[in-house]
C-alpha atoms as a PDB file:
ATOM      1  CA  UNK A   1     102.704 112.860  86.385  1.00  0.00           C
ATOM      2  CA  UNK A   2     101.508 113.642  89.586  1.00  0.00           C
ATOM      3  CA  UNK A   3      97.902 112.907  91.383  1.00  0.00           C
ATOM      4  CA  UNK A   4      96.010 113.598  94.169  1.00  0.00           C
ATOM      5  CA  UNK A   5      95.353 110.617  95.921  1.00  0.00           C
ATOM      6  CA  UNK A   6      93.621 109.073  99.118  1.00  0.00           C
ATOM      7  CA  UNK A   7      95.577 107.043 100.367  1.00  0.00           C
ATOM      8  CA  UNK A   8      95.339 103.278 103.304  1.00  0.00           C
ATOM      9  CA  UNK A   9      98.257 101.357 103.955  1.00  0.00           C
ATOM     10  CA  UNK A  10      97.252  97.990 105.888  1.00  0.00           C
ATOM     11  CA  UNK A  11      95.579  94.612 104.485  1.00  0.00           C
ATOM     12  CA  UNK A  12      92.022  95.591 103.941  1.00  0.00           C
ATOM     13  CA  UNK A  13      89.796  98.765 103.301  1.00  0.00           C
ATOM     14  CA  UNK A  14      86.264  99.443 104.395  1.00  0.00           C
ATOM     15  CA  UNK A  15      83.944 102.016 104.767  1.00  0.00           C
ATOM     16  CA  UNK A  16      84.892 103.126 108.917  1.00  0.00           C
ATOM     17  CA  UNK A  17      88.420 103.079 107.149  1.00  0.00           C
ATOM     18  CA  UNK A  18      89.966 106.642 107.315  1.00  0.00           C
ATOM     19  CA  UNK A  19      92.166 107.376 104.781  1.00  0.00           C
ATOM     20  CA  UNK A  20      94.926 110.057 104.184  1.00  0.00           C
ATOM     21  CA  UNK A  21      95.440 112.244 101.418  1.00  0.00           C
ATOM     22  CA  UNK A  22      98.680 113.372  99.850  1.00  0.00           C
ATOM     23  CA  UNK A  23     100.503 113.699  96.168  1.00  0.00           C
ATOM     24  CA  UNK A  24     101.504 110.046  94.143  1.00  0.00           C
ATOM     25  CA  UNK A  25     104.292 110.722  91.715  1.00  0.00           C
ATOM     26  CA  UNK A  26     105.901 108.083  90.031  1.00  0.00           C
ATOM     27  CA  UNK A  27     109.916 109.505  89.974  1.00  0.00           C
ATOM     28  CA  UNK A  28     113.481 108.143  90.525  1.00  0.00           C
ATOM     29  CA  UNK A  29     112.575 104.700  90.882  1.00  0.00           C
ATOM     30  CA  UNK A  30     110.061 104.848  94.097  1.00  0.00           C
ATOM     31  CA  UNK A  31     106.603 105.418  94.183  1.00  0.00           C
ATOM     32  CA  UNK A  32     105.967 107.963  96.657  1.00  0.00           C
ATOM     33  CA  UNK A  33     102.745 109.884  98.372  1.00  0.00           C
ATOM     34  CA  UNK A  34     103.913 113.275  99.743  1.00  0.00           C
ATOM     35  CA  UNK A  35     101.810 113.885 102.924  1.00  0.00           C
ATOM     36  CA  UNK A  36     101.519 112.773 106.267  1.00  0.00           C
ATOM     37  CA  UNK A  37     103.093 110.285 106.548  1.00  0.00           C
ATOM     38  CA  UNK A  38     104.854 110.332 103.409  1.00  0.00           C
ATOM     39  CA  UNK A  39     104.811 106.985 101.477  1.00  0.00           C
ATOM     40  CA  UNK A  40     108.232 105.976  99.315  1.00  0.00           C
ATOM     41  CA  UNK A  41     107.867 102.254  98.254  1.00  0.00           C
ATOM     42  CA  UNK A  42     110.774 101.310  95.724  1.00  0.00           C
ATOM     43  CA  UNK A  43     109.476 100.353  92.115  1.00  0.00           C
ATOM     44  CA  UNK A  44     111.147  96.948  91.757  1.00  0.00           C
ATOM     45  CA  UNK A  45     109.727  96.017  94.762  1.00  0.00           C
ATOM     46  CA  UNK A  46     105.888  96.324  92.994  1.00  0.00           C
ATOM     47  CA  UNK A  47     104.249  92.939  92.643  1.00  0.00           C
ATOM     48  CA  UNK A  48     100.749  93.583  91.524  1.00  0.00           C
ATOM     49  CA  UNK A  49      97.637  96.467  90.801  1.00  0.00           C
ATOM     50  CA  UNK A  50      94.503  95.090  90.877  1.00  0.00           C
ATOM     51  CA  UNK A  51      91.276  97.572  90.426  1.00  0.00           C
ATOM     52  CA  UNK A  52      88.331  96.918  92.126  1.00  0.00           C
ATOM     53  CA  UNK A  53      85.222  98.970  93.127  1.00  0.00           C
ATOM     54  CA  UNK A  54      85.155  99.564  96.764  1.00  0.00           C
ATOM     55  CA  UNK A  55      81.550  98.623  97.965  1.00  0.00           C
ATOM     56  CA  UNK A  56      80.363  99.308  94.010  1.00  0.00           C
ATOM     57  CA  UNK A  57      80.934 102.934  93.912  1.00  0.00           C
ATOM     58  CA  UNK A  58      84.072 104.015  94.043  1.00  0.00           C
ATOM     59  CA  UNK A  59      87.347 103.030  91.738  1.00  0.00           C
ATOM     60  CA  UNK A  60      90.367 102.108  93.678  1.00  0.00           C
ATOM     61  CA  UNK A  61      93.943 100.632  93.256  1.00  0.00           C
ATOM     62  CA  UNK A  62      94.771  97.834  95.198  1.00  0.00           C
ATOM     63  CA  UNK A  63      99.079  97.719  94.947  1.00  0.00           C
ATOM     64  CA  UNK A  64     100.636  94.877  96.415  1.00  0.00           C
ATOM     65  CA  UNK A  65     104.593  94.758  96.908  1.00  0.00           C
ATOM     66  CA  UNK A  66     107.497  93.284  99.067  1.00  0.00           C
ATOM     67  CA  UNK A  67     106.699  94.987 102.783  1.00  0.00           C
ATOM     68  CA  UNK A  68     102.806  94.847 102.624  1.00  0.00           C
ATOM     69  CA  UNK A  69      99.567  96.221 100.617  1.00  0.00           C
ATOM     70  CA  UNK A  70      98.725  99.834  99.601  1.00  0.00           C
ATOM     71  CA  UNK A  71      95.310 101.048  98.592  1.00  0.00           C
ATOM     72  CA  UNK A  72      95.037 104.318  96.180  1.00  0.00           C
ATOM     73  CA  UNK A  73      92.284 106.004  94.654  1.00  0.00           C
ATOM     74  CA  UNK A  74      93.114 109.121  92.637  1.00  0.00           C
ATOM     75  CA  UNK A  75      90.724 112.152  94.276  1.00  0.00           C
ATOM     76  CA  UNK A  76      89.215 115.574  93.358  1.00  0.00           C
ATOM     77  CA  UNK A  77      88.716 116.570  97.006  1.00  0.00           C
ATOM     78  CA  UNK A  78      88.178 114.348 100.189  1.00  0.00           C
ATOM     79  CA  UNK A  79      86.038 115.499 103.446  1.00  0.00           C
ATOM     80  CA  UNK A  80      88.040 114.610 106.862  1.00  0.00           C
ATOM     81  CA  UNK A  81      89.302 110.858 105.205  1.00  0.00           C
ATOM     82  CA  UNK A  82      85.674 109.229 105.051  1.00  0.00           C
ATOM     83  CA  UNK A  83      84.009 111.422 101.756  1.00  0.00           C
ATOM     84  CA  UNK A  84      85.958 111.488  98.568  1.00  0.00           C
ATOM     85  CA  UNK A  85      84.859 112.523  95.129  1.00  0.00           C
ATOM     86  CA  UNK A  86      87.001 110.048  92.769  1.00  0.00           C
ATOM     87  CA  UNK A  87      88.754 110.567  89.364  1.00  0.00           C
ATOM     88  CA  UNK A  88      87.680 107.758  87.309  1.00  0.00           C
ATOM     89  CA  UNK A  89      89.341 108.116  84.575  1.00  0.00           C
ATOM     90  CA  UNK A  90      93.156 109.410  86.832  1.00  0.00           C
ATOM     91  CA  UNK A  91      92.706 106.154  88.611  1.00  0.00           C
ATOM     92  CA  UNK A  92      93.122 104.176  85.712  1.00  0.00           C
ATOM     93  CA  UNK A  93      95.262 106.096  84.061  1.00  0.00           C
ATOM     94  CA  UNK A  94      97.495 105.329  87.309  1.00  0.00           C
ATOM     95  CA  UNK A  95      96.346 101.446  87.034  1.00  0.00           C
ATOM     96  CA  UNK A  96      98.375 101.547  83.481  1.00  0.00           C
ATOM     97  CA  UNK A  97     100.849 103.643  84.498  1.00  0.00           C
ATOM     98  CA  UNK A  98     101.694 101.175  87.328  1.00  0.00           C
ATOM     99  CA  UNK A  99     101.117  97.568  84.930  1.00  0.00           C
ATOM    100  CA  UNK A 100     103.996  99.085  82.588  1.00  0.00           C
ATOM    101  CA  UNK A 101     105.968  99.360  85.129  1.00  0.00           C
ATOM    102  CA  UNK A 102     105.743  96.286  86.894  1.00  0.00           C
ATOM    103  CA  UNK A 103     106.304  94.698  83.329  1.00  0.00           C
ATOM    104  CA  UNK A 104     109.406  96.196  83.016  1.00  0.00           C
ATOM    105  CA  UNK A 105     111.007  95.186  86.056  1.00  0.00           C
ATOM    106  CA  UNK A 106     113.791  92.772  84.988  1.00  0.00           C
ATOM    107  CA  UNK A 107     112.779  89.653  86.673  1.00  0.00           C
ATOM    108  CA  UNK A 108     109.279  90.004  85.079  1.00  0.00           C
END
């Protein structure tokens, strides 16, 4: 499945943070955001997905693997990186989506 996503690669998220907006698919073993820049982070290297509610309003994935942190919410339209309108119930249907397949890695 595929989802429209806003998208911050770095250790933290705020409000002044500016995301960037792009495509998540989950396909040929990498998880990848199709945008600018694109995003391809290999599956096996996934260590964690934590949900959390970024200053109590909106739902976001916080995915931690091998080469750093990436934060995800799944979007119905976002305003210059700063406004978004979030999918509740896409972003955790992509917080499950992501568990089952950190449980399957092999070394799990």
């Amino acid at each position: 499945m595929s989802y429209k996503v806003l998208n911050h690669e770095g250790a933290e998220i705020g409000l002044k943070t500016k995301g960037k907006t792009g495509r998540l698919s989950l396909e040929g073993g990498y998880l990848r955001i199709r945008g600018e820049p694109e995003v391809s982070i290999p599956l096996e290297t996934l260590h964690s997905v934590e949900l959390f509610r970024l200053h109590g309003t909106a739902r976001m994935l916080k995915i931690v693997h091998e080469r750093g942190t990436l934060f995800v919410s799944v979007i119905r339209f976002s305003l210059f990186g700063f406004f978004m309108v979030v999918n509740f119930f896409a972003t955790g249907q992509l917080k499950q989506e992501l568990e089952a397949v950190i449980r399957q890695k092999p070394n799990s």
